[in-house]
C-alpha atoms as a PDB file:
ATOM      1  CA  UNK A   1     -54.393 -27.514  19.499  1.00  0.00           C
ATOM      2  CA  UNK A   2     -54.199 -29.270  16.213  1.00  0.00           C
ATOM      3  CA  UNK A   3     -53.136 -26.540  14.389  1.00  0.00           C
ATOM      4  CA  UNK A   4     -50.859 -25.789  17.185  1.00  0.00           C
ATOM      5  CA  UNK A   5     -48.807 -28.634  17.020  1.00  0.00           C
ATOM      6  CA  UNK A   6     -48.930 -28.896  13.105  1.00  0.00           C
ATOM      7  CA  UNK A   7     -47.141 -26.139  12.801  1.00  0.00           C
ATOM      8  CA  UNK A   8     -44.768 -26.972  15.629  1.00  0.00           C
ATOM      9  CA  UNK A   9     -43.964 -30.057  13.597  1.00  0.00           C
ATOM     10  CA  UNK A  10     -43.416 -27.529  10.306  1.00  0.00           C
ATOM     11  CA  UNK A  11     -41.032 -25.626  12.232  1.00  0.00           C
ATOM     12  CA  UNK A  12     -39.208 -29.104  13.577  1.00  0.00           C
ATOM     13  CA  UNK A  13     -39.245 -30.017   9.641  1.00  0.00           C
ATOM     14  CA  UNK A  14     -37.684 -26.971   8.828  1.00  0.00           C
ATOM     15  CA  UNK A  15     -34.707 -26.822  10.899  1.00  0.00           C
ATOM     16  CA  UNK A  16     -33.644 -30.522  10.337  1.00  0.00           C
ATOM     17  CA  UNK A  17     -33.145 -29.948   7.001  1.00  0.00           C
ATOM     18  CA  UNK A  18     -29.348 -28.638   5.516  1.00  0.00           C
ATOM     19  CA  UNK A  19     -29.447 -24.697   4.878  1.00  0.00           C
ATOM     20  CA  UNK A  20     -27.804 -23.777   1.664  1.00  0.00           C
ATOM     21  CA  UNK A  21     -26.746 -20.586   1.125  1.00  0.00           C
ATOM     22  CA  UNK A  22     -25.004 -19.692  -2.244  1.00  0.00           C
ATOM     23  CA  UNK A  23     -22.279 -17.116  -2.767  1.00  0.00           C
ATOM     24  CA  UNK A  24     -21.024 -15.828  -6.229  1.00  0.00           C
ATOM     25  CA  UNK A  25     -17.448 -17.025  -7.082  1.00  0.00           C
ATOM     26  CA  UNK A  26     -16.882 -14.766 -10.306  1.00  0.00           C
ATOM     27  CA  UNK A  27     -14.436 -12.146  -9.777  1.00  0.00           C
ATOM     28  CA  UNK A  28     -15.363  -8.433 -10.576  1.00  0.00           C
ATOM     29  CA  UNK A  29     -11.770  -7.464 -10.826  1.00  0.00           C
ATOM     30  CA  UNK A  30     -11.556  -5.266 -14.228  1.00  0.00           C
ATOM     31  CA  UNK A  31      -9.305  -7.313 -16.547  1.00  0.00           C
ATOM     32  CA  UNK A  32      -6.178  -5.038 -18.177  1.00  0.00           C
ATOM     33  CA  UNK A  33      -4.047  -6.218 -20.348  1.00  0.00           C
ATOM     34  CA  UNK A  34      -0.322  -4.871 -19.756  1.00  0.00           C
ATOM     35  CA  UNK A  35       2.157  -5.528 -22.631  1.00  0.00           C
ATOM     36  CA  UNK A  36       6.119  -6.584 -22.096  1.00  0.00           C
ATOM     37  CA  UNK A  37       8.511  -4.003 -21.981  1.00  0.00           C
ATOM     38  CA  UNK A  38       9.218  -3.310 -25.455  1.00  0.00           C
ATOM     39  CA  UNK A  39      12.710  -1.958 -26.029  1.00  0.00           C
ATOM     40  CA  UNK A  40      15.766  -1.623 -28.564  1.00  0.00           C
ATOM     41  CA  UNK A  41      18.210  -4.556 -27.557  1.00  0.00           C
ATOM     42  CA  UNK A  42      20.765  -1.841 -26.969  1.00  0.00           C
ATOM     43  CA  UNK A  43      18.924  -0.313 -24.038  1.00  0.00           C
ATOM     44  CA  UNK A  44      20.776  -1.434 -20.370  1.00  0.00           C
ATOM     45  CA  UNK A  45      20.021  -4.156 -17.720  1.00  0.00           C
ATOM     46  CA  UNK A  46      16.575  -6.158 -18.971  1.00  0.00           C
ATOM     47  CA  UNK A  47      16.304  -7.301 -15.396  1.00  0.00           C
ATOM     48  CA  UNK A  48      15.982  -4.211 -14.218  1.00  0.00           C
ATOM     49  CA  UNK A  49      12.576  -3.584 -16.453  1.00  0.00           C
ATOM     50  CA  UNK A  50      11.536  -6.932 -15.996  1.00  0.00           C
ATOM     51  CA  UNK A  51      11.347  -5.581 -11.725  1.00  0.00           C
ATOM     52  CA  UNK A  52       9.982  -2.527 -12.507  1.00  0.00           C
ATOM     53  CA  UNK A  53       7.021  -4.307 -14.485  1.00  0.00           C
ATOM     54  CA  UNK A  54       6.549  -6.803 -11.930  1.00  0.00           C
ATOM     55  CA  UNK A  55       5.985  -4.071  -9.630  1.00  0.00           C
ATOM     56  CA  UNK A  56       3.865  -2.416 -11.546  1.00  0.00           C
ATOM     57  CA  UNK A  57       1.735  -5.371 -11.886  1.00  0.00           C
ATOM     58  CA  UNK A  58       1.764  -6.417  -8.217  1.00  0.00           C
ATOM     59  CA  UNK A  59       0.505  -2.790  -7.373  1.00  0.00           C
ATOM     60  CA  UNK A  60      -2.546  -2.793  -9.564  1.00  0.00           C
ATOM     61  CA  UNK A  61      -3.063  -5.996  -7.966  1.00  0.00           C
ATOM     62  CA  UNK A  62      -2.942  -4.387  -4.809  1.00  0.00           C
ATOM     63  CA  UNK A  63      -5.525  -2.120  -5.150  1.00  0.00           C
ATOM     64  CA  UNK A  64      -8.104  -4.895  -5.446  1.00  0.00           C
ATOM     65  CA  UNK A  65      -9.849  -3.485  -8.160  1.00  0.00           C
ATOM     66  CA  UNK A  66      -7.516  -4.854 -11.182  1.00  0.00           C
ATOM     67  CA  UNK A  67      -6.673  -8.280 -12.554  1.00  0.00           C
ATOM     68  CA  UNK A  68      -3.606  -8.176 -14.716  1.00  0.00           C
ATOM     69  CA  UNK A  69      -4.434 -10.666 -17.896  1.00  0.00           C
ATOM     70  CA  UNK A  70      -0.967 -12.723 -18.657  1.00  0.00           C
ATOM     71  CA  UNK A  71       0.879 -11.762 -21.755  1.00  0.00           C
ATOM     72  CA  UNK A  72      -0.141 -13.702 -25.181  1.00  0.00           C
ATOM     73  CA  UNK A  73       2.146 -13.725 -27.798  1.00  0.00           C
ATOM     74  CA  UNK A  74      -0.419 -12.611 -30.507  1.00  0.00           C
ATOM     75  CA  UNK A  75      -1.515 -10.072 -28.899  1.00  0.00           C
ATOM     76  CA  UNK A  76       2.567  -8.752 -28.738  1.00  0.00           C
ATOM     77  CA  UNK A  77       2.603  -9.164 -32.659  1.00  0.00           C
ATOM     78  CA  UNK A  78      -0.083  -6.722 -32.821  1.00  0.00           C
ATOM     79  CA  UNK A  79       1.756  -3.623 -31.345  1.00  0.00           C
ATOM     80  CA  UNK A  80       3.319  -1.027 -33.946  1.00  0.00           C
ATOM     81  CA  UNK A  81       5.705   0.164 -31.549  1.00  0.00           C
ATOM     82  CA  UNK A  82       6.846   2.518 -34.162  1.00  0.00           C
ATOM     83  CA  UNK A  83       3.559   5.088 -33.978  1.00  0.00           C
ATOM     84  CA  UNK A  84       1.684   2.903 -31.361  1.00  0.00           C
ATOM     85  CA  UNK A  85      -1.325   5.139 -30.995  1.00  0.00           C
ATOM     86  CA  UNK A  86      -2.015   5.675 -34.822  1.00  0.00           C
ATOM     87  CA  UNK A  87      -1.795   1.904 -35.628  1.00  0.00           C
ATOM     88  CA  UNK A  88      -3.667   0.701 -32.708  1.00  0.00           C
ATOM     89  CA  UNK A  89      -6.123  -1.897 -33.597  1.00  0.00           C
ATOM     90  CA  UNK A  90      -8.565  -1.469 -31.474  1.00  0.00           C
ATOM     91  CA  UNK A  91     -10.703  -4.049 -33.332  1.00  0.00           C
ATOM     92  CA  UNK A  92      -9.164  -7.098 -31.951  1.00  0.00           C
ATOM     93  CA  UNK A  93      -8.616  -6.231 -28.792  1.00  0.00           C
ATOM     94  CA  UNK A  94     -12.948  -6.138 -28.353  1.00  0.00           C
ATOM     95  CA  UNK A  95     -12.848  -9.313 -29.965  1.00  0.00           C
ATOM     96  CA  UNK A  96     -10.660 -10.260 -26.699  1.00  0.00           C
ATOM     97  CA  UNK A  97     -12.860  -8.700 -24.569  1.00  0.00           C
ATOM     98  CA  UNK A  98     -10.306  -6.656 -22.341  1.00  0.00           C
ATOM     99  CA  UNK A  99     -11.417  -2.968 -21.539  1.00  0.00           C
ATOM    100  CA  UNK A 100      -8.042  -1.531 -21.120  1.00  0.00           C
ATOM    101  CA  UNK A 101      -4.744  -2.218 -22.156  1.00  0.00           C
ATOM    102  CA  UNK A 102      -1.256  -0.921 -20.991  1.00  0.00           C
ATOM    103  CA  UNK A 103       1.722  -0.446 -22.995  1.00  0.00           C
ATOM    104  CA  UNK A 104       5.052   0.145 -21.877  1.00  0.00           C
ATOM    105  CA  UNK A 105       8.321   1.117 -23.843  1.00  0.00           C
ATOM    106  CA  UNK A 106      11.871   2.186 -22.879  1.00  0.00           C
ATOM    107  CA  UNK A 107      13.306   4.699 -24.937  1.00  0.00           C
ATOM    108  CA  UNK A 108      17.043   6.483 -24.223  1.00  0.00           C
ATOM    109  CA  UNK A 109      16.339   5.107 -20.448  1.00  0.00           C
ATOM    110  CA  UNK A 110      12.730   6.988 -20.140  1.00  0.00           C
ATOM    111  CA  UNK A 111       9.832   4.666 -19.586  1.00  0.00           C
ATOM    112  CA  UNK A 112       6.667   5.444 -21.636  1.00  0.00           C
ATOM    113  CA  UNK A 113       3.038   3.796 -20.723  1.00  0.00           C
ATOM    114  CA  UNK A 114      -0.057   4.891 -22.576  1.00  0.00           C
ATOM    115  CA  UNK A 115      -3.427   3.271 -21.376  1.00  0.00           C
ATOM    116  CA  UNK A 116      -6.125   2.203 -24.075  1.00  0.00           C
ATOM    117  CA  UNK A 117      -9.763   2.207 -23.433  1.00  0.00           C
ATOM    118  CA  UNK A 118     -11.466   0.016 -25.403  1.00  0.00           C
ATOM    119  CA  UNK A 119     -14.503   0.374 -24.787  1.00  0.00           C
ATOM    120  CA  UNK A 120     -14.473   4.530 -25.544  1.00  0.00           C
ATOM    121  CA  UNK A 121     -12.286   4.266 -27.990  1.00  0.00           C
ATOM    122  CA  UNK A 122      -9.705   6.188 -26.123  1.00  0.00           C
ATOM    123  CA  UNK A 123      -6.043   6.629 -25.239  1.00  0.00           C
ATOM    124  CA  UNK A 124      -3.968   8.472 -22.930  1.00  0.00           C
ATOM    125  CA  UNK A 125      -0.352   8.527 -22.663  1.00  0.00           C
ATOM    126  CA  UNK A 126       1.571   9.419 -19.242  1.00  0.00           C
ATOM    127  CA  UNK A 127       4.489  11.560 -18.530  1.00  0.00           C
ATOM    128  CA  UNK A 128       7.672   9.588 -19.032  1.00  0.00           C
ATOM    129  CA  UNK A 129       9.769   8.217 -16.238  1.00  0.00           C
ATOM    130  CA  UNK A 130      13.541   8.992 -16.155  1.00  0.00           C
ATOM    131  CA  UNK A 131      14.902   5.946 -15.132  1.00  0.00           C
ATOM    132  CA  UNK A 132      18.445   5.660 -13.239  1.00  0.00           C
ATOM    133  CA  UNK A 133      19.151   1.576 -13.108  1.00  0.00           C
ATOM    134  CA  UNK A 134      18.506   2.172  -9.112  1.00  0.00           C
ATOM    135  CA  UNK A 135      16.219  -0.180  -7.968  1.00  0.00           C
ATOM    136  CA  UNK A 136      14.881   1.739  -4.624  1.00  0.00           C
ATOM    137  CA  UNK A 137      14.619   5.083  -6.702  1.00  0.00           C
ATOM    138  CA  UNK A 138      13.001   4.057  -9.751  1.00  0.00           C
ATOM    139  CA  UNK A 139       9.842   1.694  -8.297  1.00  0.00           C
ATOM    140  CA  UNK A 140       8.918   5.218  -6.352  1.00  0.00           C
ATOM    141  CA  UNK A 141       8.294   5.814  -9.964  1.00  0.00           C
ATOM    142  CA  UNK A 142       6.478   2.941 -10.619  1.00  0.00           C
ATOM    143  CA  UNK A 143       4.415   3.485  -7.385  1.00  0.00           C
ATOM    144  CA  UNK A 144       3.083   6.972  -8.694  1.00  0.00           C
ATOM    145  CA  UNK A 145       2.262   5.870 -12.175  1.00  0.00           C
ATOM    146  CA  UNK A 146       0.207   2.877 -11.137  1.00  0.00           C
ATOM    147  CA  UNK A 147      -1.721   5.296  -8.225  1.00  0.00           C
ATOM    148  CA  UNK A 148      -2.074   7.691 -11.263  1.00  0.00           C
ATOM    149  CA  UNK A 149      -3.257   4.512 -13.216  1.00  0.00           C
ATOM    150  CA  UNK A 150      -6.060   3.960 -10.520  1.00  0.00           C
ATOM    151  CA  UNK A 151      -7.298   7.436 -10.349  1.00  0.00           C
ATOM    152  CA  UNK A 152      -7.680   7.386 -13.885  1.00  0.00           C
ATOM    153  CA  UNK A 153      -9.452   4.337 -14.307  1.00  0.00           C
ATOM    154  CA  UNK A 154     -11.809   4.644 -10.662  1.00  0.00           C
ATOM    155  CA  UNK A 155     -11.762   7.836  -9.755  1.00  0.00           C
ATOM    156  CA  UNK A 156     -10.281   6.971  -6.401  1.00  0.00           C
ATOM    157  CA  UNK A 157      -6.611   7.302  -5.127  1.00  0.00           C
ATOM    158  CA  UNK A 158      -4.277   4.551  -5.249  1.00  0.00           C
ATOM    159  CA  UNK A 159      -2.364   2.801  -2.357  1.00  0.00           C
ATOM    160  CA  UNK A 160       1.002   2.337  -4.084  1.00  0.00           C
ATOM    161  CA  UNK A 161       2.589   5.302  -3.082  1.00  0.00           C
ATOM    162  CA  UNK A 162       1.747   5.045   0.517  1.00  0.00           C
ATOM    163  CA  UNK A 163       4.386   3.822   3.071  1.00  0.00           C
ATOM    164  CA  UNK A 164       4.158   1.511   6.165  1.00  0.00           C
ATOM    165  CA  UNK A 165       5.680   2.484   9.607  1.00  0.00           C
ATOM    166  CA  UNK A 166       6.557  -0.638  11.808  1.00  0.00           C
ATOM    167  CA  UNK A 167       8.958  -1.646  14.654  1.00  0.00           C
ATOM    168  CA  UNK A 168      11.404  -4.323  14.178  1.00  0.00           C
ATOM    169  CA  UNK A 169      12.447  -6.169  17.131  1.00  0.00           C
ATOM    170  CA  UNK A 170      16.830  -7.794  17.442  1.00  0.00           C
ATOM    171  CA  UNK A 171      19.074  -8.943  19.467  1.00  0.00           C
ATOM    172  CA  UNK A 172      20.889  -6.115  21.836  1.00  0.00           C
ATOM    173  CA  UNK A 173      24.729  -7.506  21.981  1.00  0.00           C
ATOM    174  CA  UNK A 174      25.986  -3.597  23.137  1.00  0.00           C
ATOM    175  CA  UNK A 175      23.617  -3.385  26.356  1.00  0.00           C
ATOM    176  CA  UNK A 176      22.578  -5.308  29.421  1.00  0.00           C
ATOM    177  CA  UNK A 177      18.596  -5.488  27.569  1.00  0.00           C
ATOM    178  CA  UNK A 178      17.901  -8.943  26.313  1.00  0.00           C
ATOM    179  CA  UNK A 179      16.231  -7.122  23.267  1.00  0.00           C
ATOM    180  CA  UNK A 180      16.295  -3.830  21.118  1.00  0.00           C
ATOM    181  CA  UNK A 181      13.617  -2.398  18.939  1.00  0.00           C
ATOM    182  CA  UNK A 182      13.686   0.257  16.727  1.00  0.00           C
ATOM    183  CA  UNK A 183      10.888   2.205  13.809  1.00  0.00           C
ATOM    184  CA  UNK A 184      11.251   1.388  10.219  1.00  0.00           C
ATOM    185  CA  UNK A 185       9.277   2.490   7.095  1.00  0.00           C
ATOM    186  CA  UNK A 186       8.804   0.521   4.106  1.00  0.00           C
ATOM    187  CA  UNK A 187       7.030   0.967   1.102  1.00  0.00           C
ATOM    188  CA  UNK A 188       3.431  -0.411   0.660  1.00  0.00           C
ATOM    189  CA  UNK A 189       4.798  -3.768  -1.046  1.00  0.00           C
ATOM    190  CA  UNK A 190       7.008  -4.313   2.035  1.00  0.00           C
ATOM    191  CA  UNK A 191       9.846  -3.550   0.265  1.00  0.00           C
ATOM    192  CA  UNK A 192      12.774  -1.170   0.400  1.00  0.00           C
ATOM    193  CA  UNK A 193      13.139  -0.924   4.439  1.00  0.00           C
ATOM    194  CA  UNK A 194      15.013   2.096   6.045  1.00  0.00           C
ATOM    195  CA  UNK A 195      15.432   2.102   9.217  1.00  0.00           C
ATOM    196  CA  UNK A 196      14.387   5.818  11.127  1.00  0.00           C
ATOM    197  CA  UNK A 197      15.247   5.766  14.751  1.00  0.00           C
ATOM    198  CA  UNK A 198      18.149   4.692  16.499  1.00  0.00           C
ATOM    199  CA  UNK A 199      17.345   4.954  20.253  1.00  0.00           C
ATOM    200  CA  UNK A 200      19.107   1.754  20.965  1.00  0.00           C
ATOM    201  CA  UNK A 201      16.223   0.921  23.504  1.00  0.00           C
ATOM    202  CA  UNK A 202      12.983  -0.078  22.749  1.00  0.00           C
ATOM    203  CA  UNK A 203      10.177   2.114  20.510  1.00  0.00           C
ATOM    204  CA  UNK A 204       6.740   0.906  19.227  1.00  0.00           C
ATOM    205  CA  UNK A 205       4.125   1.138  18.421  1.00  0.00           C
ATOM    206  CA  UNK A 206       4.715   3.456  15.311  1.00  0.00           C
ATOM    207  CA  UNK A 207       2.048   5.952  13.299  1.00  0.00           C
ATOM    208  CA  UNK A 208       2.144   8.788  10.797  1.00  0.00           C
ATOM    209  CA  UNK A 209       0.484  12.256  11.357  1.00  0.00           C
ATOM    210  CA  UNK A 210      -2.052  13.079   8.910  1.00  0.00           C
ATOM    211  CA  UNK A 211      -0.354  15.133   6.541  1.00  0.00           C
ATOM    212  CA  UNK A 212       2.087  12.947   4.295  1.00  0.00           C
ATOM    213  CA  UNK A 213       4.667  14.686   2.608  1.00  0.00           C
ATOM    214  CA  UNK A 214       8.876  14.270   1.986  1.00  0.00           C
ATOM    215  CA  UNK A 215       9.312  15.199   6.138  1.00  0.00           C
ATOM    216  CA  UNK A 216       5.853  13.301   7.376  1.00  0.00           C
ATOM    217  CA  UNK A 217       5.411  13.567  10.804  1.00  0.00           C
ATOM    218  CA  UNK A 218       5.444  10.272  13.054  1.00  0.00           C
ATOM    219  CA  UNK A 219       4.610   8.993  16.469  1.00  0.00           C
ATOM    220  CA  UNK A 220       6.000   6.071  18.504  1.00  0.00           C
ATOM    221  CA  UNK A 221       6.630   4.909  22.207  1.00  0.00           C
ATOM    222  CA  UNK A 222       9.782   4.569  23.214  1.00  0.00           C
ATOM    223  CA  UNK A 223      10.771   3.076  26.659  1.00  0.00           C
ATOM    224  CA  UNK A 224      13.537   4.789  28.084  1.00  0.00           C
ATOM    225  CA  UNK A 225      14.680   3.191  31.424  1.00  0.00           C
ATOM    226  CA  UNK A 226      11.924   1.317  32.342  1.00  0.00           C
ATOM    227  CA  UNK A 227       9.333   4.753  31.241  1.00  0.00           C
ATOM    228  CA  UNK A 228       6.947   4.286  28.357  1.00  0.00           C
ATOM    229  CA  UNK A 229       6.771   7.720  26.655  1.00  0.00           C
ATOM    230  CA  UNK A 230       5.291   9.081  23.492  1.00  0.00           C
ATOM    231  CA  UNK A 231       7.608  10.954  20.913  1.00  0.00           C
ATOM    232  CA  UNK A 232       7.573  12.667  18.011  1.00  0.00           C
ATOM    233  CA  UNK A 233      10.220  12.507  14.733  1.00  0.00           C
ATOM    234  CA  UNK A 234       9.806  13.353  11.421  1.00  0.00           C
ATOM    235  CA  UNK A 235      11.303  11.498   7.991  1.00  0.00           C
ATOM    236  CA  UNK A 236      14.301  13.918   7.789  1.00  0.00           C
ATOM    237  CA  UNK A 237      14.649  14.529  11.626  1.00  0.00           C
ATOM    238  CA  UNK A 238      13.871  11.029  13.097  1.00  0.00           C
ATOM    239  CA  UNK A 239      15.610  11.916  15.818  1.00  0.00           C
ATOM    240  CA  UNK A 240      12.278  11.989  18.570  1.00  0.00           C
ATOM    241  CA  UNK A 241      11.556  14.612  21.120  1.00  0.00           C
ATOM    242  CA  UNK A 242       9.277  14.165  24.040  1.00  0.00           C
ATOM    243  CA  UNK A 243       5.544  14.543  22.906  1.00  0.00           C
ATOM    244  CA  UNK A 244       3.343  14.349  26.084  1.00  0.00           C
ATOM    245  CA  UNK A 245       4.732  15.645  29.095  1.00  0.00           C
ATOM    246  CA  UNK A 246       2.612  13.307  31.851  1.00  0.00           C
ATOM    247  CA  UNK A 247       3.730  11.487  34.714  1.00  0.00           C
ATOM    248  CA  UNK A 248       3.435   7.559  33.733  1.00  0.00           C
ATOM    249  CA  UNK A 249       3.958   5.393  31.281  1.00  0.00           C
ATOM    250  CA  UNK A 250       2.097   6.011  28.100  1.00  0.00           C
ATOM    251  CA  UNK A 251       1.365   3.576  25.016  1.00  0.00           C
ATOM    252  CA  UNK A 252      -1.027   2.429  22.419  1.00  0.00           C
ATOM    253  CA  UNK A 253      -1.279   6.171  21.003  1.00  0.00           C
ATOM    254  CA  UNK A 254      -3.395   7.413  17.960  1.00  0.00           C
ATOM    255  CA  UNK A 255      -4.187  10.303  16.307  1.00  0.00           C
ATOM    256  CA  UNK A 256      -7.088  12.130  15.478  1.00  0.00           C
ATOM    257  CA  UNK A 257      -7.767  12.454  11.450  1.00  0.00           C
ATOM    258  CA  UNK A 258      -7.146  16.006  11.989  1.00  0.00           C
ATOM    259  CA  UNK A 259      -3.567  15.370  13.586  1.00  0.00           C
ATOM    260  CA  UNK A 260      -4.262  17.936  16.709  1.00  0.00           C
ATOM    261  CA  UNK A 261      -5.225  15.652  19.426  1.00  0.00           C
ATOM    262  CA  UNK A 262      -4.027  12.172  20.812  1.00  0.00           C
ATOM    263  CA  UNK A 263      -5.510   9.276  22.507  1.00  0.00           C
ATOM    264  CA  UNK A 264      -3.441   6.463  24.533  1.00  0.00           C
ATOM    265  CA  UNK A 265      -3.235   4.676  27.884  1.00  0.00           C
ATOM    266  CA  UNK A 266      -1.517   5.986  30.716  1.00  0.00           C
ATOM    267  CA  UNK A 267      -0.547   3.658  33.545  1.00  0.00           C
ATOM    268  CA  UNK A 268      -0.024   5.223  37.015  1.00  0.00           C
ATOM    269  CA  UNK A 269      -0.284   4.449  40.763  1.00  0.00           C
ATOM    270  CA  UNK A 270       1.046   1.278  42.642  1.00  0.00           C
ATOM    271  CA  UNK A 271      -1.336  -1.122  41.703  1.00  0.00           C
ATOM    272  CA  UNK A 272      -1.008  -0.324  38.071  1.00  0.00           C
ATOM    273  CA  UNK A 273      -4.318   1.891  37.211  1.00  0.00           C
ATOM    274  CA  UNK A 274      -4.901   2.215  33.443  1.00  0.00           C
ATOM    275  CA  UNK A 275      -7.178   5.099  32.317  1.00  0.00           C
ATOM    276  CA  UNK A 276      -7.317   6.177  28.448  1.00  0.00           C
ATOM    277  CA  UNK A 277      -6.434   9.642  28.140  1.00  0.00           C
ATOM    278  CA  UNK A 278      -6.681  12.226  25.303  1.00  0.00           C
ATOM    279  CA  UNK A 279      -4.771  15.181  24.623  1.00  0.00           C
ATOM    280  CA  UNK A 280      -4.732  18.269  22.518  1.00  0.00           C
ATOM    281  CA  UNK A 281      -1.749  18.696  20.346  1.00  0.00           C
ATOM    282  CA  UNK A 282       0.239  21.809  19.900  1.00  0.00           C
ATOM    283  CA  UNK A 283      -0.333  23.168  16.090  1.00  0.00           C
ATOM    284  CA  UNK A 284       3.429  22.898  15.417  1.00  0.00           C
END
């Protein structure tokens, strides 16, 4: 009984006392250094490069394996922008302890990055990018390099280029519904909306079909006159056709990884009966 009750009061001891548990705090981003944009002070519209470089930099951030190092003025000096590869000094840069660095250079409106590893002694320079002054054309640009940047440097694919479907609720002023809502794509940044259907009703919940490409494939729900149904679009015919022909209302759809078969819910019946429902899809 003795013992009993010792180690009752061990256990008692135990669990009044604070428990500590320690996490690491040090970051195991990779560090890369990524130069200013050096060019001739005849090239066209420095803000222009100074967006395209911020984007670049905010989509290595993005993949959450990079950590962008700020700029340092000695570090500048030591470019020879003039034969950049031969007169690297690859020296200093161990002394700063950064395993890759990333130069860019405008030349006759073509952008030019080569990527230095440090650590084997390495370089590799990327096919240039015609730039036309157009924001929304040129950071599609940007997007591939930096996803081209990532498989390079992990061996896995980058995020940049991807796009983001959403619905975006206003204001209906033309018809007797208090609100409209329609699909919209954006790039992965959030930036440069277009807007893809105009049902002038409401559509929602939006998703792609496996296969990306130029004319993806999306799905949304669009309520037409108080019925919830499922449509298809692509990018360069948003305008949707009926996907599944069932009686009720139909929403919260996904797709299979494959793209040939459907989940969702399907509400029928008077007192509102919702059963999840899944579907083969047509190859086409």
């Amino acid at each position: 009984m003795n013992l009993f009750l010792s180690f009752l009061f061990y256990c008692f001891a135990l669990s009044s006392q604070d428990l500590c548990i320690s996490l690491p705090t040090a970051s195991t981003k990779t560090p890369i250094y990524m130069s200013r944009i050096h060019t001739d002070p005849s090239e066209w519209d420095w803000i222009h490069f100074e967006e395209l470089r911020n984007i670049l930099q905010a989509d290595l951030h993005a993949g959450g394996l990079v950590s962008v190092v700020d700029v340092r003025d000695h570090l500048e000096e030591s470019f020879q922008w003039s034969d950049l590869r031969r007169f690297f000094r690859i020296d200093q840069w161990k002394k700063e302890h950064i395993p890759f660095v990333l130069t860019l250079q405008v030349e006759k409106k073509r952008l030019r990055i080569t990527l230095f590893n440090i650590e084997q002694e390495s370089s590799k320079q990327y096919p240039d990018l015609t730039l036309t002054g157009k924001l929304e054309t040129d950071r599609k640009g940007i997007h591939r390099l930096a996803d081209a940047l990532y498989k390079d440097l992990f061996e896995m694919e980058g995020i940049a280029s991807l796009k983001i479907l959403y619905a975006q609720r206003t204001k209906n002023l033309d018809q007797g519904l208090n609100y409209i809502s329609e699909i919209y794509m954006c790039d992965s940044d959030g930036d440069n909306p277009v807007q893809l259907t105009h049902q002038k009703g409401y559509c929602m919940s939006p998703g792609f079909f496996p296969k990306l490409g130029e004319d993806s494939s999306f799905y949304y729900v669009f309520n037409n006159e108080g019925q919830s149904k499922i449509y298809k679009a692509s990018l360069l015919h948003p305008q949707g056709e009926l996907l599944v022909h069932l009686r009720g209302n139909q929403t919260l759809a996904t797709i299979n990884k494959k793209g040939n078969q459907i989940a969702f819910i399907i509400v029928t019946g008077k007192h509102t009966i919702a059963d999840r429902k899944s579907t083969r899809l047509n190859s086409s």
